[in-house]
C-alpha atoms as a PDB file:
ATOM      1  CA  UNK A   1       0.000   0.000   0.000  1.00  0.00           C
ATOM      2  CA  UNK A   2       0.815   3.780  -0.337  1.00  0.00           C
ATOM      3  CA  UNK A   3       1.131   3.460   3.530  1.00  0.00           C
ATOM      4  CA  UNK A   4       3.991   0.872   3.343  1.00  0.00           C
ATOM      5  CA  UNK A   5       5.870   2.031   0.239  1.00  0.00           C
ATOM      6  CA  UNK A   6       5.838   5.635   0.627  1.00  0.00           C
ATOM      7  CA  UNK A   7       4.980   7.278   4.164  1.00  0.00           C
ATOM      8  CA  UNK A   8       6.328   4.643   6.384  1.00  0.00           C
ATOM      9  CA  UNK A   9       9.857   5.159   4.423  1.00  0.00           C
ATOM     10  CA  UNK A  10       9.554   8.848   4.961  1.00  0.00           C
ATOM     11  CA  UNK A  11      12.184  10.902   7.412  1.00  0.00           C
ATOM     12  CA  UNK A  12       9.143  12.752   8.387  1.00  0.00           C
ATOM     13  CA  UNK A  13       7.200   9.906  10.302  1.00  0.00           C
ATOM     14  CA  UNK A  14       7.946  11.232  13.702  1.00  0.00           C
ATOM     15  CA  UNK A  15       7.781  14.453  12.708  1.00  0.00           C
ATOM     16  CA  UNK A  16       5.935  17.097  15.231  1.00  0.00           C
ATOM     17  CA  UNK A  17       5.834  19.956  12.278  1.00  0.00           C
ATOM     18  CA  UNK A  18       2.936  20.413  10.695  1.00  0.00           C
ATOM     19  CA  UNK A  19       3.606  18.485   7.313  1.00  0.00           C
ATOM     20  CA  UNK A  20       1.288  19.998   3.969  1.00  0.00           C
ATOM     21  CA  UNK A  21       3.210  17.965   1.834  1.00  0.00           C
ATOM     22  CA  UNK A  22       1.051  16.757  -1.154  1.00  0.00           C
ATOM     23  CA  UNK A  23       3.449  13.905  -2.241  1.00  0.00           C
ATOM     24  CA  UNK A  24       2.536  12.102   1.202  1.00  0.00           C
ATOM     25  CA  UNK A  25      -1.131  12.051  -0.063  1.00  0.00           C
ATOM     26  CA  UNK A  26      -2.485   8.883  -1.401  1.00  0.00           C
ATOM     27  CA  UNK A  27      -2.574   9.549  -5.249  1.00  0.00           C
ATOM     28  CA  UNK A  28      -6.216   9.539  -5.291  1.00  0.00           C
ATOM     29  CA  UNK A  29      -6.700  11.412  -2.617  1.00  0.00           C
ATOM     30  CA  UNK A  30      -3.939  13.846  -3.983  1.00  0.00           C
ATOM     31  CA  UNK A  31      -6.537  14.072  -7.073  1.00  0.00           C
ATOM     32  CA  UNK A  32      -9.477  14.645  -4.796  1.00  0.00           C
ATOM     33  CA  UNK A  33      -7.451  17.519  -2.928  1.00  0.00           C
ATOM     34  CA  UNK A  34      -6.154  18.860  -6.393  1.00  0.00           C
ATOM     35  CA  UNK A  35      -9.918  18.847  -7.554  1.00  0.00           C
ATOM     36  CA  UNK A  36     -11.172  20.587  -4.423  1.00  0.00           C
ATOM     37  CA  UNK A  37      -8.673  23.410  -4.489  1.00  0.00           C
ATOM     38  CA  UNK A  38      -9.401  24.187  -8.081  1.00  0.00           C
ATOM     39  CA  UNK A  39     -13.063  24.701  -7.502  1.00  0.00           C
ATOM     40  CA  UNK A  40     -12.575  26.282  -3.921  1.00  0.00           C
ATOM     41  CA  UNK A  41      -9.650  28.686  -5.842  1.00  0.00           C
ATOM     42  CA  UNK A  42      -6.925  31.092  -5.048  1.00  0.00           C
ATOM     43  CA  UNK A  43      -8.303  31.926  -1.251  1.00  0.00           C
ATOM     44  CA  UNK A  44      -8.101  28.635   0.415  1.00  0.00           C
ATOM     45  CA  UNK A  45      -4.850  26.283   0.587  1.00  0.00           C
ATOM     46  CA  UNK A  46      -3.959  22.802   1.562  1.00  0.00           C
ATOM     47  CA  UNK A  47      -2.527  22.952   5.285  1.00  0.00           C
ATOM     48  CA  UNK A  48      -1.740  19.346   6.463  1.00  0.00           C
ATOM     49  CA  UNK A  49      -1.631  16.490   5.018  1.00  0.00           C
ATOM     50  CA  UNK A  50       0.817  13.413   6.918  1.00  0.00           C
ATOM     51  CA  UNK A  51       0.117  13.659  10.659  1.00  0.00           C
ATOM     52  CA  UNK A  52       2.945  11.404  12.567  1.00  0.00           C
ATOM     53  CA  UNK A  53       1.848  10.100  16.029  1.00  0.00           C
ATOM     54  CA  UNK A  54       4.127  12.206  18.056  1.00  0.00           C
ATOM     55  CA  UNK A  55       2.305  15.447  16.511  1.00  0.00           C
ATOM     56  CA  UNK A  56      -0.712  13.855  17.209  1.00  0.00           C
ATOM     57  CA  UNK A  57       0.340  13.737  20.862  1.00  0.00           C
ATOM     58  CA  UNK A  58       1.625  17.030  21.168  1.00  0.00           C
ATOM     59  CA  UNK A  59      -1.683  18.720  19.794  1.00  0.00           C
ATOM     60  CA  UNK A  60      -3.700  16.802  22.040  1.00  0.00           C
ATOM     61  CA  UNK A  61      -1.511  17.829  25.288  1.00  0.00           C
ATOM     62  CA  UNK A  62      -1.646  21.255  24.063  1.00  0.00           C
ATOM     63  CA  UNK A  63      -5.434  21.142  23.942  1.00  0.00           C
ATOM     64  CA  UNK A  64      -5.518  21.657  20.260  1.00  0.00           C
ATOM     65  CA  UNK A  65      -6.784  18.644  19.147  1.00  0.00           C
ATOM     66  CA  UNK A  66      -9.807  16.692  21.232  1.00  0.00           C
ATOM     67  CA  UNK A  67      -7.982  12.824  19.812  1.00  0.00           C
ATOM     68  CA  UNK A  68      -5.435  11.989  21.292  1.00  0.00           C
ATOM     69  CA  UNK A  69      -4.336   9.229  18.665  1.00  0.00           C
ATOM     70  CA  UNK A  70      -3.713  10.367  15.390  1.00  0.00           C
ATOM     71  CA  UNK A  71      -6.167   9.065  12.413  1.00  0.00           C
ATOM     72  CA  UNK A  72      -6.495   8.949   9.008  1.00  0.00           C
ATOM     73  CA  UNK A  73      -4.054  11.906   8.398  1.00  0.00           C
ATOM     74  CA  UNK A  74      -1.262   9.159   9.279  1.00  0.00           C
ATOM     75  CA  UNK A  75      -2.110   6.917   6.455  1.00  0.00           C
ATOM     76  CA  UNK A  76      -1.942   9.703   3.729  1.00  0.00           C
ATOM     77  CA  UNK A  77      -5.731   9.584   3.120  1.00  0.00           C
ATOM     78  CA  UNK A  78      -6.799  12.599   4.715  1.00  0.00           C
ATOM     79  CA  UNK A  79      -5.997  16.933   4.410  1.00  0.00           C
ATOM     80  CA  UNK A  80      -7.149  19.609   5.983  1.00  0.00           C
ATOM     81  CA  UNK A  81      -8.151  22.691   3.970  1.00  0.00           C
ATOM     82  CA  UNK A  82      -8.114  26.192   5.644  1.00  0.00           C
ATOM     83  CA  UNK A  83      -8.770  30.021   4.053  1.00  0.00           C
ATOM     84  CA  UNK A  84      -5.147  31.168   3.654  1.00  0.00           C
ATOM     85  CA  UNK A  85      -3.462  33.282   6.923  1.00  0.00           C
ATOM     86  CA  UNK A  86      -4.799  30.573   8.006  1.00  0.00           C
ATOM     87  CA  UNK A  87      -7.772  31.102   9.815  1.00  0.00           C
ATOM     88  CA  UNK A  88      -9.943  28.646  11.113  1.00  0.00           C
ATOM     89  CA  UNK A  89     -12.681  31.154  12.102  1.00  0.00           C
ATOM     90  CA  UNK A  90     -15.674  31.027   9.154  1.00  0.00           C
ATOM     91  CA  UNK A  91     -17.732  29.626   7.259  1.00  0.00           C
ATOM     92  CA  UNK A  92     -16.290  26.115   5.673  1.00  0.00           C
ATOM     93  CA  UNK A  93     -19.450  25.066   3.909  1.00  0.00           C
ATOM     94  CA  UNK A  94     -17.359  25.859   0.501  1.00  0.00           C
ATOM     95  CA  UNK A  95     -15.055  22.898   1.664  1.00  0.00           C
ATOM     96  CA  UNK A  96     -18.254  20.850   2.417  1.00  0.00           C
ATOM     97  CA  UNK A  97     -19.718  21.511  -1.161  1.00  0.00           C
ATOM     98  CA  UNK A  98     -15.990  20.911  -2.866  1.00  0.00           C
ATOM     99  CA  UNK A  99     -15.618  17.947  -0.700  1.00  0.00           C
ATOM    100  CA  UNK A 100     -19.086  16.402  -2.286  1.00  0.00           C
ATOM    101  CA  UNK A 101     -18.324  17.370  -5.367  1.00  0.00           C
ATOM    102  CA  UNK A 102     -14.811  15.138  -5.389  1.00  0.00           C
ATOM    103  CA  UNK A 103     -15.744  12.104  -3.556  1.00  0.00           C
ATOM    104  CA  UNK A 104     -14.537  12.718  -0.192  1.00  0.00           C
ATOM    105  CA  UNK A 105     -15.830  12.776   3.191  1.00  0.00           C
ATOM    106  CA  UNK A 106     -15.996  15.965   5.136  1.00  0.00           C
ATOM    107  CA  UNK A 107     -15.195  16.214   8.648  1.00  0.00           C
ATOM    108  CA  UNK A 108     -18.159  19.584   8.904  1.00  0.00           C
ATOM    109  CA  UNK A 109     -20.422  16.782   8.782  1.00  0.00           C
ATOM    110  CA  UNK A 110     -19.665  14.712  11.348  1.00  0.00           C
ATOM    111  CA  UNK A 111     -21.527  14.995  14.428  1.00  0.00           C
ATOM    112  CA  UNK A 112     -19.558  14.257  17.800  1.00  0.00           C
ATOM    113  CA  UNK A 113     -16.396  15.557  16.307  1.00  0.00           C
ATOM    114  CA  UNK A 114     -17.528  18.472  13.942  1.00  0.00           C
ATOM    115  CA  UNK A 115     -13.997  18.665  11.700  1.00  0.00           C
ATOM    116  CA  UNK A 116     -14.603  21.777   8.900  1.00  0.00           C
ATOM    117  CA  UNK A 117     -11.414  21.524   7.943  1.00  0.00           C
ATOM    118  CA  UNK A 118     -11.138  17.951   7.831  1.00  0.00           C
ATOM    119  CA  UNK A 119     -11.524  15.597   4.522  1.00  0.00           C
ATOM    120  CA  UNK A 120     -10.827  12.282   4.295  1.00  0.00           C
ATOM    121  CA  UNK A 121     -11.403   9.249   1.303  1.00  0.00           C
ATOM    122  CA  UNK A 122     -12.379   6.442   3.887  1.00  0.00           C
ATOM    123  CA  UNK A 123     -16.079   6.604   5.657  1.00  0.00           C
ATOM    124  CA  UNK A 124     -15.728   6.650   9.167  1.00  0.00           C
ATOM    125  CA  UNK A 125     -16.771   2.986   9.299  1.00  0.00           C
ATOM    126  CA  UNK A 126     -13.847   1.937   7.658  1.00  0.00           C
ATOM    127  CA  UNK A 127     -11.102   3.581   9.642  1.00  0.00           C
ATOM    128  CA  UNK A 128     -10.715   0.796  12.427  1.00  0.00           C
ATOM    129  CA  UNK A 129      -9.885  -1.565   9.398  1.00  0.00           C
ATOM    130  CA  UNK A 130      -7.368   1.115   8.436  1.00  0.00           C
ATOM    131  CA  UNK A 131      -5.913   1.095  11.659  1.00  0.00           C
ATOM    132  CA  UNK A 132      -5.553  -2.217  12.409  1.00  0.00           C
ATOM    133  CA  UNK A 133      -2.694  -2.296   9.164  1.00  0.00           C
ATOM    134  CA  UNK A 134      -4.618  -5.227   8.011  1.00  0.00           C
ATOM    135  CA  UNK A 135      -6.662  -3.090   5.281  1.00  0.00           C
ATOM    136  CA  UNK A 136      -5.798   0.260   2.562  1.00  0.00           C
ATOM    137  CA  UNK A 137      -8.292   1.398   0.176  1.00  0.00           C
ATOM    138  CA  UNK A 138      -7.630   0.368  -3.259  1.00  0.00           C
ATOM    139  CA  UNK A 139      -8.350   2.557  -6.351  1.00  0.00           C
ATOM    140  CA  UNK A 140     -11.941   1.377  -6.909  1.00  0.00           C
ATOM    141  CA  UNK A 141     -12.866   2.035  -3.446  1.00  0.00           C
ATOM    142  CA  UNK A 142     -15.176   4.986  -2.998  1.00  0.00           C
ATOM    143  CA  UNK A 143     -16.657   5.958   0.423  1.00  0.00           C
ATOM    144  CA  UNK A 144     -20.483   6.739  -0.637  1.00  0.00           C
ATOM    145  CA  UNK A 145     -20.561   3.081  -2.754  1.00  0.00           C
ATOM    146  CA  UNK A 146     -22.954   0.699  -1.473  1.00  0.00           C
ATOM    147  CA  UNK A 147     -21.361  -2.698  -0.274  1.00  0.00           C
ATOM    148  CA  UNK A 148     -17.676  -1.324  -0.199  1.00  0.00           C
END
């Protein structure tokens, strides 16, 4: 998988720096994030994209993050998204409708952990498979297919 080949052989996997580095996207997520940014345009830009475990940690202690383990953003399937300065203040809903638009799952939807920034190519259902390193989603998966 993209996990094995690419991020686990990266110098960055303990990193505690925020990391927006496309290349450690899964390609199609990298073509999902591509797509997004084109129809969001010039005012919004990628700002993480690998999360290692140790930054994880360190937002979570710092009360910056309400997860304490890191998720999908260590597997290279998941970005954040963010109007440039950054600012996190807003309204996301443009992310939300770019998200839709490309296939991906958007963390402003989620309920008990509202995520606006957040978008990832697994459903939430699937991400204990991810984590378990016993599953990665292949190129025909797609998150809003039935029976996947």
């Amino acid at each position: 998988s993209f996990f094995d080949t690419v991020i686990l052989k990266d110098a960055r996997i303990r990193s505690t720096e925020r990391i927006a580095d496309p290349l450690l996207l899964e390609p199609i997520t990298r073509l999902k994030m591509e797509g997004m940014l084109v129809i969001l345009g010039p005012d919004w830009i990628l700002y993480e994209t690998f999360r290692s475990k140790a930054r994880q940690a360190a937002l979570f202690k710092s009360g910056k993050s309400k997860k304490a383990i890191v998720g999908v953003h260590h597997y290279g399937l998941a970005f954040d998204i963010v109007r440039k300065g950054p600012s996190w203040k807003g309204d996301f809903s443009p992310v939300g409708e770019a998200a839709n638009a490309c296939g991906m799952v958007w963390g402003g939807d989620w309920k008990s952990l509202h995520d606006a920034p957040h978008c990832q190519r697994i459903r939430i259902a699937d991400q204990q498979k991810l984590f378990s390193n016993f599953w990665y989603p292949d190129e025909a998966y797609n998150a809003f297919a039935r029976g996947q």
